[in-house]
Structures are given as structure tokens and as C-alpha cells.
C-alpha atoms as a PDB file:
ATOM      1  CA  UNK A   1       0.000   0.000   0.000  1.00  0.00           C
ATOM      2  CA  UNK A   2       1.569   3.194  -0.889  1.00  0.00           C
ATOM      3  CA  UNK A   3       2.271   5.961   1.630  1.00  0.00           C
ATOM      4  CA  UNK A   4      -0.285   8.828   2.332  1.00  0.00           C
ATOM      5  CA  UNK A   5       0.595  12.179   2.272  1.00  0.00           C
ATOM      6  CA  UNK A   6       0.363  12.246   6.023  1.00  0.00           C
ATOM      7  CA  UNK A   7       2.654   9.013   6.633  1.00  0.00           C
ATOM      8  CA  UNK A   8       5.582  10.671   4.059  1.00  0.00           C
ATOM      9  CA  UNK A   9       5.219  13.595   6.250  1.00  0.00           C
ATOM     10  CA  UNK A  10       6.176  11.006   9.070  1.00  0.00           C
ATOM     11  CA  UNK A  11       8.736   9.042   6.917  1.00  0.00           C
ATOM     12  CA  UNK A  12      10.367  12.497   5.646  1.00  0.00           C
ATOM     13  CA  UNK A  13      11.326  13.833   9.263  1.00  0.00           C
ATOM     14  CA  UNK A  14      12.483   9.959  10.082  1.00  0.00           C
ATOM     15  CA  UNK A  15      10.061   9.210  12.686  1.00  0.00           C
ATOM     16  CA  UNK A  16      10.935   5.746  13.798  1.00  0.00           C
ATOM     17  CA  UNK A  17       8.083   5.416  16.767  1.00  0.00           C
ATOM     18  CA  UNK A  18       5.110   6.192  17.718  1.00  0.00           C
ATOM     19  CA  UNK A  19       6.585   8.255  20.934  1.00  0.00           C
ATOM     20  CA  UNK A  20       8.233  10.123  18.631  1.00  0.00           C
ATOM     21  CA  UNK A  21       4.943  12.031  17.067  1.00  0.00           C
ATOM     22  CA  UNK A  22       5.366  15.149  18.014  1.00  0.00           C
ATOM     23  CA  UNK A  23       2.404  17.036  16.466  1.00  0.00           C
ATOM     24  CA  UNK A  24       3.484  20.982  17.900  1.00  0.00           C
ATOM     25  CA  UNK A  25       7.012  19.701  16.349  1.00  0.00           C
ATOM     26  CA  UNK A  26       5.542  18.427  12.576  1.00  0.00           C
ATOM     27  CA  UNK A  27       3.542  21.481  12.586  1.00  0.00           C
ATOM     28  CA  UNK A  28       5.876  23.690  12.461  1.00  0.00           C
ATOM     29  CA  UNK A  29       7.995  22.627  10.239  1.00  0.00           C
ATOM     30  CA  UNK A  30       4.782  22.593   7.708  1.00  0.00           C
ATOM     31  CA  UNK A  31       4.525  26.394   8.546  1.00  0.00           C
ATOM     32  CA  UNK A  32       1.614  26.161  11.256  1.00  0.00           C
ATOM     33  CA  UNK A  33       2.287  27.340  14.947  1.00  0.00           C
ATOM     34  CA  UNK A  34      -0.289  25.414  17.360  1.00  0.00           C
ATOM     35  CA  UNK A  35      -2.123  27.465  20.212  1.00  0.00           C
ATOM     36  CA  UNK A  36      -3.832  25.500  22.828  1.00  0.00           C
ATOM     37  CA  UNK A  37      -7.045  27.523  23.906  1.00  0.00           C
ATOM     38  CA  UNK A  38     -10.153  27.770  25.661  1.00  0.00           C
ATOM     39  CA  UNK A  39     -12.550  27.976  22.828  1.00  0.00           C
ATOM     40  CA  UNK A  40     -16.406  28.347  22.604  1.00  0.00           C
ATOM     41  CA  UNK A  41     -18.159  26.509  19.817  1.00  0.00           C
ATOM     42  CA  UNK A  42     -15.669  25.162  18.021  1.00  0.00           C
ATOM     43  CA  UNK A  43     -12.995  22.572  19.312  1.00  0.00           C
ATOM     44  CA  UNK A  44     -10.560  24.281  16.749  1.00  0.00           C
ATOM     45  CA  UNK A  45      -9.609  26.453  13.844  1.00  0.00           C
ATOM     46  CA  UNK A  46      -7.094  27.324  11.701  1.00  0.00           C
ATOM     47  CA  UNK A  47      -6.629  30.563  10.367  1.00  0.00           C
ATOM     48  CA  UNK A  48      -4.054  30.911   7.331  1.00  0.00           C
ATOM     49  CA  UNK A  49      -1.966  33.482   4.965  1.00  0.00           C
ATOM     50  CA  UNK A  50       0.328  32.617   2.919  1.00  0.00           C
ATOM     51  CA  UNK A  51       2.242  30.018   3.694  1.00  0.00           C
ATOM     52  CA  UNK A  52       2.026  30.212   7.663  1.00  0.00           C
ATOM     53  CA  UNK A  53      -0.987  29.326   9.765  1.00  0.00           C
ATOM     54  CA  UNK A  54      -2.053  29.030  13.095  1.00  0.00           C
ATOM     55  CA  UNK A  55      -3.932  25.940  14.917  1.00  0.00           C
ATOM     56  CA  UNK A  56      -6.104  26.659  17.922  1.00  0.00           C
ATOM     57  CA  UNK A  57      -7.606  23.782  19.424  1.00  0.00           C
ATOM     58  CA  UNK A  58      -9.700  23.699  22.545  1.00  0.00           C
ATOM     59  CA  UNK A  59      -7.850  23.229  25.654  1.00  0.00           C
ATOM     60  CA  UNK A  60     -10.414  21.755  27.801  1.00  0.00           C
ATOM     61  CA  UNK A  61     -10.539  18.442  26.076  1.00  0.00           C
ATOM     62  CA  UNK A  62      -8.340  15.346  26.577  1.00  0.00           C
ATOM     63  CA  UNK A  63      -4.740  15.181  25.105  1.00  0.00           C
ATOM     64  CA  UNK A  64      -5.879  12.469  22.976  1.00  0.00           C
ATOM     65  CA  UNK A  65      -9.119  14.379  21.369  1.00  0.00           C
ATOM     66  CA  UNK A  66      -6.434  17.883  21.111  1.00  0.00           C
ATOM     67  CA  UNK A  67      -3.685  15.730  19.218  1.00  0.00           C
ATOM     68  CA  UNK A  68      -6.477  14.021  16.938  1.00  0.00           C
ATOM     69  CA  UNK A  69      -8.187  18.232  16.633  1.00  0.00           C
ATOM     70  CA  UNK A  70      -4.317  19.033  15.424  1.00  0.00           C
ATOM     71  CA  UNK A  71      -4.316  16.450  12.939  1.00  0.00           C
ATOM     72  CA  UNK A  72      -7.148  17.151  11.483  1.00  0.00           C
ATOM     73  CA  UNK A  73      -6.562  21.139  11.395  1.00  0.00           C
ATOM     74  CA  UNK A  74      -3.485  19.785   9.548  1.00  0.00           C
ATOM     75  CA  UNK A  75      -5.258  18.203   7.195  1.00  0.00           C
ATOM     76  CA  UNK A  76      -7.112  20.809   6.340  1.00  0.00           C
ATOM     77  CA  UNK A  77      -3.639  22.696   5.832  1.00  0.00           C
ATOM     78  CA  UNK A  78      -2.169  20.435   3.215  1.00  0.00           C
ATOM     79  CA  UNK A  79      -5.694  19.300   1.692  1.00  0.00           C
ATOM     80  CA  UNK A  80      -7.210  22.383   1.546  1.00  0.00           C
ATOM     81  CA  UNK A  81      -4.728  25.424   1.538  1.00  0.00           C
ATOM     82  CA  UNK A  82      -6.340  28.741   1.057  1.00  0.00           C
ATOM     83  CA  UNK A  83      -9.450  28.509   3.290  1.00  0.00           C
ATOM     84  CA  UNK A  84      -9.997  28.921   7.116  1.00  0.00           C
ATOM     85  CA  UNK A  85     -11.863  26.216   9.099  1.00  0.00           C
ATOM     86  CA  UNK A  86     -13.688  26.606  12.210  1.00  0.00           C
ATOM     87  CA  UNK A  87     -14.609  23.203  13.419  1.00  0.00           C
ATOM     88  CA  UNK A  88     -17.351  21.843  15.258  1.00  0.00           C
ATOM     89  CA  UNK A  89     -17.238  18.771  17.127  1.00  0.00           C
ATOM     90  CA  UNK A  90     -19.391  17.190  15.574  1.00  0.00           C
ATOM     91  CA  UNK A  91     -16.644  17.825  11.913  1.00  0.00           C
ATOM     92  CA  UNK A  92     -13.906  16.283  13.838  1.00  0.00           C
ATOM     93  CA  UNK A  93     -13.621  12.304  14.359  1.00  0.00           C
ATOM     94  CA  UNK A  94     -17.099  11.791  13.537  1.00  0.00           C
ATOM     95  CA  UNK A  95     -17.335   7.991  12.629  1.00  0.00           C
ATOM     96  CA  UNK A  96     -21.006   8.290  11.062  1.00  0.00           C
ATOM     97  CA  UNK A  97     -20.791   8.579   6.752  1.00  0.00           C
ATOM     98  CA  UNK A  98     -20.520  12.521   7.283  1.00  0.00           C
ATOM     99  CA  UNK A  99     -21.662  14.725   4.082  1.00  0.00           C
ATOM    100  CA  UNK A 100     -18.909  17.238   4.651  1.00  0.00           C
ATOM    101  CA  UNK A 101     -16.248  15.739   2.095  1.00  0.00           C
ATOM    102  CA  UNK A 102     -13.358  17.992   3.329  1.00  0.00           C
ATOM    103  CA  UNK A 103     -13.912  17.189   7.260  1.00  0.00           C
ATOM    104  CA  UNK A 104     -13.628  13.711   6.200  1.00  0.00           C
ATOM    105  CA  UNK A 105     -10.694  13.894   4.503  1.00  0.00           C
ATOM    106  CA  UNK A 106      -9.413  15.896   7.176  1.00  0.00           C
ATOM    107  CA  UNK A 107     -10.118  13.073   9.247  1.00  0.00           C
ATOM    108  CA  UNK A 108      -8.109  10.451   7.922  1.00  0.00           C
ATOM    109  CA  UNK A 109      -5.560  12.832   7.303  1.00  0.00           C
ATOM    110  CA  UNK A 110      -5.359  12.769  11.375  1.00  0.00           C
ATOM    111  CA  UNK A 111      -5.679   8.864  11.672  1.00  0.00           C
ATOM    112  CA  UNK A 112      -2.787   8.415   9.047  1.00  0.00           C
ATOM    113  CA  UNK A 113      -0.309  10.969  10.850  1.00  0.00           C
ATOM    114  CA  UNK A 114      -1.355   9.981  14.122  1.00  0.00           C
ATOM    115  CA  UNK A 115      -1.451   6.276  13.630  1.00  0.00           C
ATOM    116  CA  UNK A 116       0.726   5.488  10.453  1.00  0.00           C
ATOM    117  CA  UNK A 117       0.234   2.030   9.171  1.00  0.00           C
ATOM    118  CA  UNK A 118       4.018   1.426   9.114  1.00  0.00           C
ATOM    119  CA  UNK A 119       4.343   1.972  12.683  1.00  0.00           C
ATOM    120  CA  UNK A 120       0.877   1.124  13.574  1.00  0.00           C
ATOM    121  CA  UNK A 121       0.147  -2.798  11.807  1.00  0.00           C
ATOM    122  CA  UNK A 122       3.194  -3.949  12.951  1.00  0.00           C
ATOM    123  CA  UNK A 123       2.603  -3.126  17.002  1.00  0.00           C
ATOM    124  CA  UNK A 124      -0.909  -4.232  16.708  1.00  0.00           C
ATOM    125  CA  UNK A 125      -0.136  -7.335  14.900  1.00  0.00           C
ATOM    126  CA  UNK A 126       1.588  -8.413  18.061  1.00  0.00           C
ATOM    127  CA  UNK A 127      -1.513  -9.201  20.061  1.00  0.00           C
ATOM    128  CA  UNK A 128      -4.196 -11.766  19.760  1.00  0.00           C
ATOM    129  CA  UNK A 129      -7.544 -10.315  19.780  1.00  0.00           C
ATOM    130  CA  UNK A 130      -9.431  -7.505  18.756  1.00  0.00           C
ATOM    131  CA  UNK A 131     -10.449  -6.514  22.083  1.00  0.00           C
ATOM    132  CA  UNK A 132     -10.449  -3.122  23.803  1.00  0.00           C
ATOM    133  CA  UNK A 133      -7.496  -4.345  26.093  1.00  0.00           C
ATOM    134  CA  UNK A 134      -5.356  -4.333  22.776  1.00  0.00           C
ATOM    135  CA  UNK A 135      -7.290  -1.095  21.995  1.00  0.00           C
ATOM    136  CA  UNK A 136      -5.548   0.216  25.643  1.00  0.00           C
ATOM    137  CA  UNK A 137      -2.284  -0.494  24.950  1.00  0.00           C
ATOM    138  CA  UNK A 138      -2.264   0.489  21.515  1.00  0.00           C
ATOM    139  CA  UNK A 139      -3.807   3.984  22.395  1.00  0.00           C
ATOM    140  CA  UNK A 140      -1.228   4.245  25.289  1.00  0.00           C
ATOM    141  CA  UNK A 141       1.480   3.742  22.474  1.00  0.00           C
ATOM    142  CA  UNK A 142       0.068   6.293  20.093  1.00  0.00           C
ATOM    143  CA  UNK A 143      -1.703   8.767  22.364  1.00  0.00           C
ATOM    144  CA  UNK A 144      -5.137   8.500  20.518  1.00  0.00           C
ATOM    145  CA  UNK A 145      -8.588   8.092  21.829  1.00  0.00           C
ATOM    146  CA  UNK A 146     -10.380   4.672  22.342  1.00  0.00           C
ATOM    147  CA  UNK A 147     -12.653   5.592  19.339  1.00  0.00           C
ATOM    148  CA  UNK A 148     -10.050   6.592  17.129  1.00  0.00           C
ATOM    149  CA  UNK A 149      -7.595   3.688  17.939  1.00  0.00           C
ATOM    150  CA  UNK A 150     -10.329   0.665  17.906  1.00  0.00           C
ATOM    151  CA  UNK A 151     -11.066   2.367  13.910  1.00  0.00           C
ATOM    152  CA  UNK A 152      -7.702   2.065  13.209  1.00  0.00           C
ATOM    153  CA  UNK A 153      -7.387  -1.107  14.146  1.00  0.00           C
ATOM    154  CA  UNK A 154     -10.633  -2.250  12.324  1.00  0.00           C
ATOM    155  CA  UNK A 155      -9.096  -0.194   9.133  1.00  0.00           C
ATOM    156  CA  UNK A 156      -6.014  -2.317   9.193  1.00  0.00           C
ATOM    157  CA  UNK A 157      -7.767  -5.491   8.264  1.00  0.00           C
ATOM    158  CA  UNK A 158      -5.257  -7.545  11.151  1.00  0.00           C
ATOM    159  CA  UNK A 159      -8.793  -9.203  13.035  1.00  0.00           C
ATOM    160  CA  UNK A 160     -12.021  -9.900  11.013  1.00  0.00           C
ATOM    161  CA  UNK A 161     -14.242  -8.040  13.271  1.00  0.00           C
ATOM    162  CA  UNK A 162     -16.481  -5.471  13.037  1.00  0.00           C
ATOM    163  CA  UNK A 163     -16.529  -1.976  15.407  1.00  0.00           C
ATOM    164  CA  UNK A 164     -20.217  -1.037  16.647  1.00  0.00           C
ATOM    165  CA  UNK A 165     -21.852   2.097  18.045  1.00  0.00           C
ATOM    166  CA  UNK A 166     -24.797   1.996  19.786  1.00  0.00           C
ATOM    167  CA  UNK A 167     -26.803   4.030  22.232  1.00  0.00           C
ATOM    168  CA  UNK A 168     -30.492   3.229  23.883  1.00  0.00           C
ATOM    169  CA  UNK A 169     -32.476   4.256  20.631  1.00  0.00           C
ATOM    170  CA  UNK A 170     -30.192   2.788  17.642  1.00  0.00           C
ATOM    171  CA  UNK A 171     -26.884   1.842  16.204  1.00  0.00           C
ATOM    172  CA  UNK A 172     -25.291   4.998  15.461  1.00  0.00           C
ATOM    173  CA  UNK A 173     -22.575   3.485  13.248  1.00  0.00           C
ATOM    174  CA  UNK A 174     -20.795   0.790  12.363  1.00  0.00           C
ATOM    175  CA  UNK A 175     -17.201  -0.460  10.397  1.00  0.00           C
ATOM    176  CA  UNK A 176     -16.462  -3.803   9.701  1.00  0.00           C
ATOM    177  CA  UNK A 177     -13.154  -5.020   8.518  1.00  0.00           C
ATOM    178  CA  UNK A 178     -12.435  -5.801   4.919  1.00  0.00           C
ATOM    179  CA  UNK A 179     -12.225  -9.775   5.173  1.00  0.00           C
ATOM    180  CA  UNK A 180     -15.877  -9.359   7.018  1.00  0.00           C
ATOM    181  CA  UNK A 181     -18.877 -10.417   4.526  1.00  0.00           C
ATOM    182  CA  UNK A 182     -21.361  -7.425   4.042  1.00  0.00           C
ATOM    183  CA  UNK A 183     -24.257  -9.938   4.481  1.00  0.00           C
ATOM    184  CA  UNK A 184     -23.228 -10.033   7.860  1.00  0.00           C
ATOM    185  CA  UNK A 185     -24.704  -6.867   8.697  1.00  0.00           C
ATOM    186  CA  UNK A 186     -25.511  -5.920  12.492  1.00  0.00           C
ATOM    187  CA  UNK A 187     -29.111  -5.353  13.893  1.00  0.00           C
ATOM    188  CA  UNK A 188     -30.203  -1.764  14.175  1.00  0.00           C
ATOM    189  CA  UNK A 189     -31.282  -1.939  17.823  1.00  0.00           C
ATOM    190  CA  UNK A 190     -29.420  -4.139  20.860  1.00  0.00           C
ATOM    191  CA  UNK A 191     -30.558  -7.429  22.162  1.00  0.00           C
ATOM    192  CA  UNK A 192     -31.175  -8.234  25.767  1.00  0.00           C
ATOM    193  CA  UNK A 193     -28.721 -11.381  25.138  1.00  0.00           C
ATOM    194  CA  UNK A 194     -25.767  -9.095  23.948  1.00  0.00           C
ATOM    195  CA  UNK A 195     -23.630  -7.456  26.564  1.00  0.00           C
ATOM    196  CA  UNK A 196     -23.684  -3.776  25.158  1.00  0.00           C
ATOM    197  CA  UNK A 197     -27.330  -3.883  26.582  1.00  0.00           C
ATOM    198  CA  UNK A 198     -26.828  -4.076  29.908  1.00  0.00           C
ATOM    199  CA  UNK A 199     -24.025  -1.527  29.646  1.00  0.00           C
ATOM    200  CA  UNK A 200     -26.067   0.697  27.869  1.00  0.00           C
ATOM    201  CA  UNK A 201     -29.089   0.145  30.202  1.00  0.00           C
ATOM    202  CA  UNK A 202     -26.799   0.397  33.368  1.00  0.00           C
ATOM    203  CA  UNK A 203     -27.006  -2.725  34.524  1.00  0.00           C
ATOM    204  CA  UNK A 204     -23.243  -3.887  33.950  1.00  0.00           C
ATOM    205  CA  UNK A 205     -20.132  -2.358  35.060  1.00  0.00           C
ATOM    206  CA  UNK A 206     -18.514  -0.644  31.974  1.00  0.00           C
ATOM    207  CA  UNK A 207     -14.863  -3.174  32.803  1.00  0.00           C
ATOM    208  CA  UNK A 208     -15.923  -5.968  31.096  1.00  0.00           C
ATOM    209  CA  UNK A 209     -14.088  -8.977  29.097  1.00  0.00           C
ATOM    210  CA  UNK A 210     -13.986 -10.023  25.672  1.00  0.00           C
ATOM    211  CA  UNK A 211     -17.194 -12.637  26.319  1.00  0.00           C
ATOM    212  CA  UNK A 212     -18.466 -15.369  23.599  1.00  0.00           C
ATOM    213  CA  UNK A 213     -22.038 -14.908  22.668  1.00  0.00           C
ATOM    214  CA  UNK A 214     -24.316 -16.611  19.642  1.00  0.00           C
ATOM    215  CA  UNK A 215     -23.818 -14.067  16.687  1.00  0.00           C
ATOM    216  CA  UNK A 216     -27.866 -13.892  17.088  1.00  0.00           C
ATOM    217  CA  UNK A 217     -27.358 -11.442  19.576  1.00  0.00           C
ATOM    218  CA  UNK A 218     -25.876  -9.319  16.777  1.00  0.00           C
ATOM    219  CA  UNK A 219     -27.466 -10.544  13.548  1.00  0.00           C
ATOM    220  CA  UNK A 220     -31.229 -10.905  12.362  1.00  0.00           C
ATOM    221  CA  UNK A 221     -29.711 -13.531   9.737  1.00  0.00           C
ATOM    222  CA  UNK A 222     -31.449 -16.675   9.430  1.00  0.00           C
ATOM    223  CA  UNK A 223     -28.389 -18.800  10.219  1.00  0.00           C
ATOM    224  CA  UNK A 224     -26.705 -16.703  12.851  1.00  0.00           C
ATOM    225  CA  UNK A 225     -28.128 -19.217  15.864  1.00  0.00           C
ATOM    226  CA  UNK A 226     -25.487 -21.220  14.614  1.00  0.00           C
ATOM    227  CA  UNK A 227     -22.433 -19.385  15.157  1.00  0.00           C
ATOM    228  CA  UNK A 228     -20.353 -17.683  17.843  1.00  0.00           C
ATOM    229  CA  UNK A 229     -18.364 -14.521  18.341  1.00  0.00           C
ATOM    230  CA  UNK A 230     -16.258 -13.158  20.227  1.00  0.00           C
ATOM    231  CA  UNK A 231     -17.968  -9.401  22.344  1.00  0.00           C
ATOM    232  CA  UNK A 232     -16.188  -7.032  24.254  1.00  0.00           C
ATOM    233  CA  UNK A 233     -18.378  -3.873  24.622  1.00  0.00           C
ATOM    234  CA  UNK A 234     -17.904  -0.682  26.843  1.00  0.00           C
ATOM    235  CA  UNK A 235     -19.277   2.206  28.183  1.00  0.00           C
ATOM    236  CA  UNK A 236     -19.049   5.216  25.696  1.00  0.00           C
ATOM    237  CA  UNK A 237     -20.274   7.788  27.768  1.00  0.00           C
ATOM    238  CA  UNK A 238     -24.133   7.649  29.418  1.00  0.00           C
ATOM    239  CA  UNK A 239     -26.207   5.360  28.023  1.00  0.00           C
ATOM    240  CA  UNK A 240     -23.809   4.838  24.617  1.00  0.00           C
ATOM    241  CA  UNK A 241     -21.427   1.321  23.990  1.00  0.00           C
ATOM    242  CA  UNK A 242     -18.540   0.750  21.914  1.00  0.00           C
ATOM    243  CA  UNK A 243     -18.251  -2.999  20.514  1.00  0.00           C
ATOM    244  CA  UNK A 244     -15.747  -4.847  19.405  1.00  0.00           C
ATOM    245  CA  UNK A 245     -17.514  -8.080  17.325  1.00  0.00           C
ATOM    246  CA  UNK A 246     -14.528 -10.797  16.806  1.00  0.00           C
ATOM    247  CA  UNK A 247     -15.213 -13.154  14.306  1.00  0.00           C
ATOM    248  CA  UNK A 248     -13.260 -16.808  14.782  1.00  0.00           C
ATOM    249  CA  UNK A 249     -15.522 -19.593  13.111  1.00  0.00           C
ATOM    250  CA  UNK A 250     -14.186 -19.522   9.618  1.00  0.00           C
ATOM    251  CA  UNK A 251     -17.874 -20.895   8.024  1.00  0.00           C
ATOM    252  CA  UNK A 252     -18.491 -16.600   8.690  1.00  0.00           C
ATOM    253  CA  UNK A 253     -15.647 -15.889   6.885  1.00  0.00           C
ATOM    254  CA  UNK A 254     -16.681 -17.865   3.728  1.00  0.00           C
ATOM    255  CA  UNK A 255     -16.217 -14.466   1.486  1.00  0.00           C
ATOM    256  CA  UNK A 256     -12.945 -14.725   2.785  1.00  0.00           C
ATOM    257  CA  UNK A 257     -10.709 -15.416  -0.159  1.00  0.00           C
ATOM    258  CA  UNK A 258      -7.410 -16.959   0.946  1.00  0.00           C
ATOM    259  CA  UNK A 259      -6.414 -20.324   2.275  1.00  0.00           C
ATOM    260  CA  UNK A 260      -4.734 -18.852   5.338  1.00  0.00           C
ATOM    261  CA  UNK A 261      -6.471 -18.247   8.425  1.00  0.00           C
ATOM    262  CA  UNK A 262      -6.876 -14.713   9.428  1.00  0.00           C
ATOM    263  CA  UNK A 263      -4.724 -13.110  12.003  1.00  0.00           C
ATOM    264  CA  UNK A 264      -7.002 -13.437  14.941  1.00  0.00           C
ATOM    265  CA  UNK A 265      -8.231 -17.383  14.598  1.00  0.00           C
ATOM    266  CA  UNK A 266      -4.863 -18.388  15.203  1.00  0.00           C
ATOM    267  CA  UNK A 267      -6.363 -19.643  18.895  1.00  0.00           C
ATOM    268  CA  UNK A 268      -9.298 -21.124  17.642  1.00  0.00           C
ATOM    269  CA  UNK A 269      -9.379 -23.677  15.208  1.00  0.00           C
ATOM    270  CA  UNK A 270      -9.241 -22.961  11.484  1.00  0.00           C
ATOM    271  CA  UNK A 271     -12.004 -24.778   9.923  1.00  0.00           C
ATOM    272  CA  UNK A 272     -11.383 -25.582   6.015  1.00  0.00           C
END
């Protein structure tokens, strides 16, 4: 896969770990000073001329959600040169299919510099699951948000598994990995036999464990009584969960066009 823009910038200044992101650093060598603000109704900006700019991003959120704000004002910088940006939160890391084409690519702009697949596949490949426990140490390493980091690792196709938002009226959104079958598609509202519904419904402690569960609990499909995933779902803030759906019977899989087993079954048996 070739680099992104955002990864050369990485490669170009010989960035060799993740520690070594530093976004006030990379900034200003692309001609952008970064201001860290109190700000009302935005949760940053960037206001340019020329070839300098300056980043403001709003002070009163976590580190993680200011370095992903950077990003994404960075974004904007190299994508979109020439124009000023005031963003909501709602136009920064907002996993629904948003209809603002710049914010988006603004977006992944972020993810890429803050989570660059050569550093990033390559740490994640070394643990077992798709699980929010790798999600921990993962966002530990690269200083992102839970969110942000459990995409990621969705996007890089390591696990077959599938990343699930829900809160007490819906599923907000959704992203499944690449080796996941789209007719495996996941119910619109919770079931009382998944685990995300007693989290949602406060009536689990948000600390759970990767559990197994019938993929019923998760799929209206006729034939999903007869399978079994693998659930870890949390608390993303009141009344809202954040699933991670791990998929290790391979008869799921049978889109899946290769005759090696998927990083992720490697505990499980591989059924051919």
C-alpha cells in the first residue's frame, strides 16, 4: 500500500516510533504554529496566509481528542490550503458517513499521521484479539482516543471483526473489517442477550471482558443461531457502547478469499 501524504510527512522527518509524534514539532515545520485555547463553539480552527498558519484547538478536552483536533486542522492545511476552518465537534472524528467531504478527509488525514500504518500494523499485529485491552495499549502507544484507535485497528484489516456504536435508541454506526462479509450486517437496535445492553441500560459495570455470545445477539440472519463470536463492549459515555464483534468460526468468513487463516483465529481452530 503506498504511503499517504500524512505518513511521508512522518517518513520524511524519520520518525521511527510512535513516541516520537510530536504534532506541535511536525507542525511547524509545515509552517503552522499550534495554540492550545479555551474555545467556545468550536474545538478548533485554523486561520491561514500565505504560507504560515495558526492551529487553535480547545484546551479543555483530553490530550488524545487535542492531538487528533491538530491532525485534522493539519489536514485541512495540506488538503485544503487557502481557506480557514472553524470546526465543530461534531466535523472532527465523527465515525457516522458525514456529508462534509473535506472534514472527512481531514479526518483520515489525522488517523494516518497519528497512527501510520508502518508503525501502527506492525505493534498491533503483536496481540491476539481484537479486544479493547489491545485497543488500551495500543492507544497508550500512540496517544489517541479509544474511538479513534479501535477504527484504526478495524481499518487495518489484522482481526475480522467489526466496530459497533450503539446508544439506547439505535446503532449509530458501524465499520467492519475488509475480510468481514457485508451480508453479515448488524441489527439496528441491541438485544437483551448481547452485553452492550446491559451496559447501555446500566445494569453492567462498563470493565468488562472479551465474552463469547451466539452471533444472534448481533445478527437478524437466518443462520446466525449457529455461530459464535467473540464481544467485548464498553461504556461510551451515558447510556452509549462501543463494541468490538470478533469473528473466529471460519464458516463466517466464507467471502474470505485466501487459504490462510486470518490473524485473529490463530487460537481457535481454522475450519477448512
Amino acid at each position: 500500500m503506498p504511503e499517504t501524504c500524512a505518513e511521508q510527512i512522518i517518513l520524511q522527518r524519520g520518525i521511527a516510533t510512535p513516541e516520537d509524534i510530536n504534532l506541535e514539532a511536525i507542525a511547524s515545520t509545515l509552517g503552522a504554529k499550534v495554540k492550545r485555547r479555551f474555545l467556545a463553539g468550536c474545538e478548533a480552527r485554523i486561520i491561514g496566509s500565505g504560507n504560515r498558519a495558526v492551529i487553535t484547538v480547545n484546551r479543555s478536552n483530553s490530550e488524545e481528542r487535542q492531538r487528533f483536533s491538530i491532525g485534522h486542522e493539519l489536514g485541512h492545511w495540506q488538503r485544503h490550503r487557502g481557506q480557514n476552518f472553524q470546526c465543530s465537534k461534531d466535523d472532527i472524528g465523527n465515525f457516522k458517513n458525514s456529508s462534509k467531504k473535506k472534514e472527512r478527509e481531514a479526518d483520515q488525514f489525522s488517523a494516518d499521521l497519528l497512527m501510520p500504518w508502518f508503525l501502527f500494523k506492525p505493534i498491533a499485529g503483536e496481540f491476539e484479539n481484537a479486544d479493547f485491552n489491545t485497543v488500551l495499549e495500543l492507544k497508550k502507544r500512540f496517544k489517541t482516543s479509544e474511538s479513534a484507535t479501535a477504527l484504526r485497528l478495524i481499518e487495518s484489516g489484522i482481526f475480522p471483526a467489526i466496530l459497533i456504536c450503539h446508544d439506547q435508541n439505535k446503532r449509530q454506526w458501524f465499520k467492519r473489517s475488509n475480510d468481514i462479509p457485508r451480508n453479515w450486517f448488524p441489527q439496528d437496535n441491541l438485544s437483551p442477550d448481547s452485553v452492550a445492553f446491559d451496559i447501555v441500560y446500566g445494569m453492567a459495570e462498563s470493565d468488562t471482558s472479551q465474552m463469547q455470545v451466539k452471533a444472534a445477539a448481533w445478527f437478524d440472519r437466518r443462520d446466525a443461531e449457529r455461530y459464535e463470536i467473540l464481544e467485548h463492549s464498553i461504556s461510551y459515555g451515558e447510556g452509549t457502547s462501543l463494541t468490538l464483534l470478533e469473528f473466529f468460526e471460519a464458516d463466517m468468513l466464507e467471502e474470505y478469499e485466501t487459504t490462510e487463516a486470518p490473524r485473529g483465529l490463530d487460537a481457535f481452530k481454522w475450519k477448512r
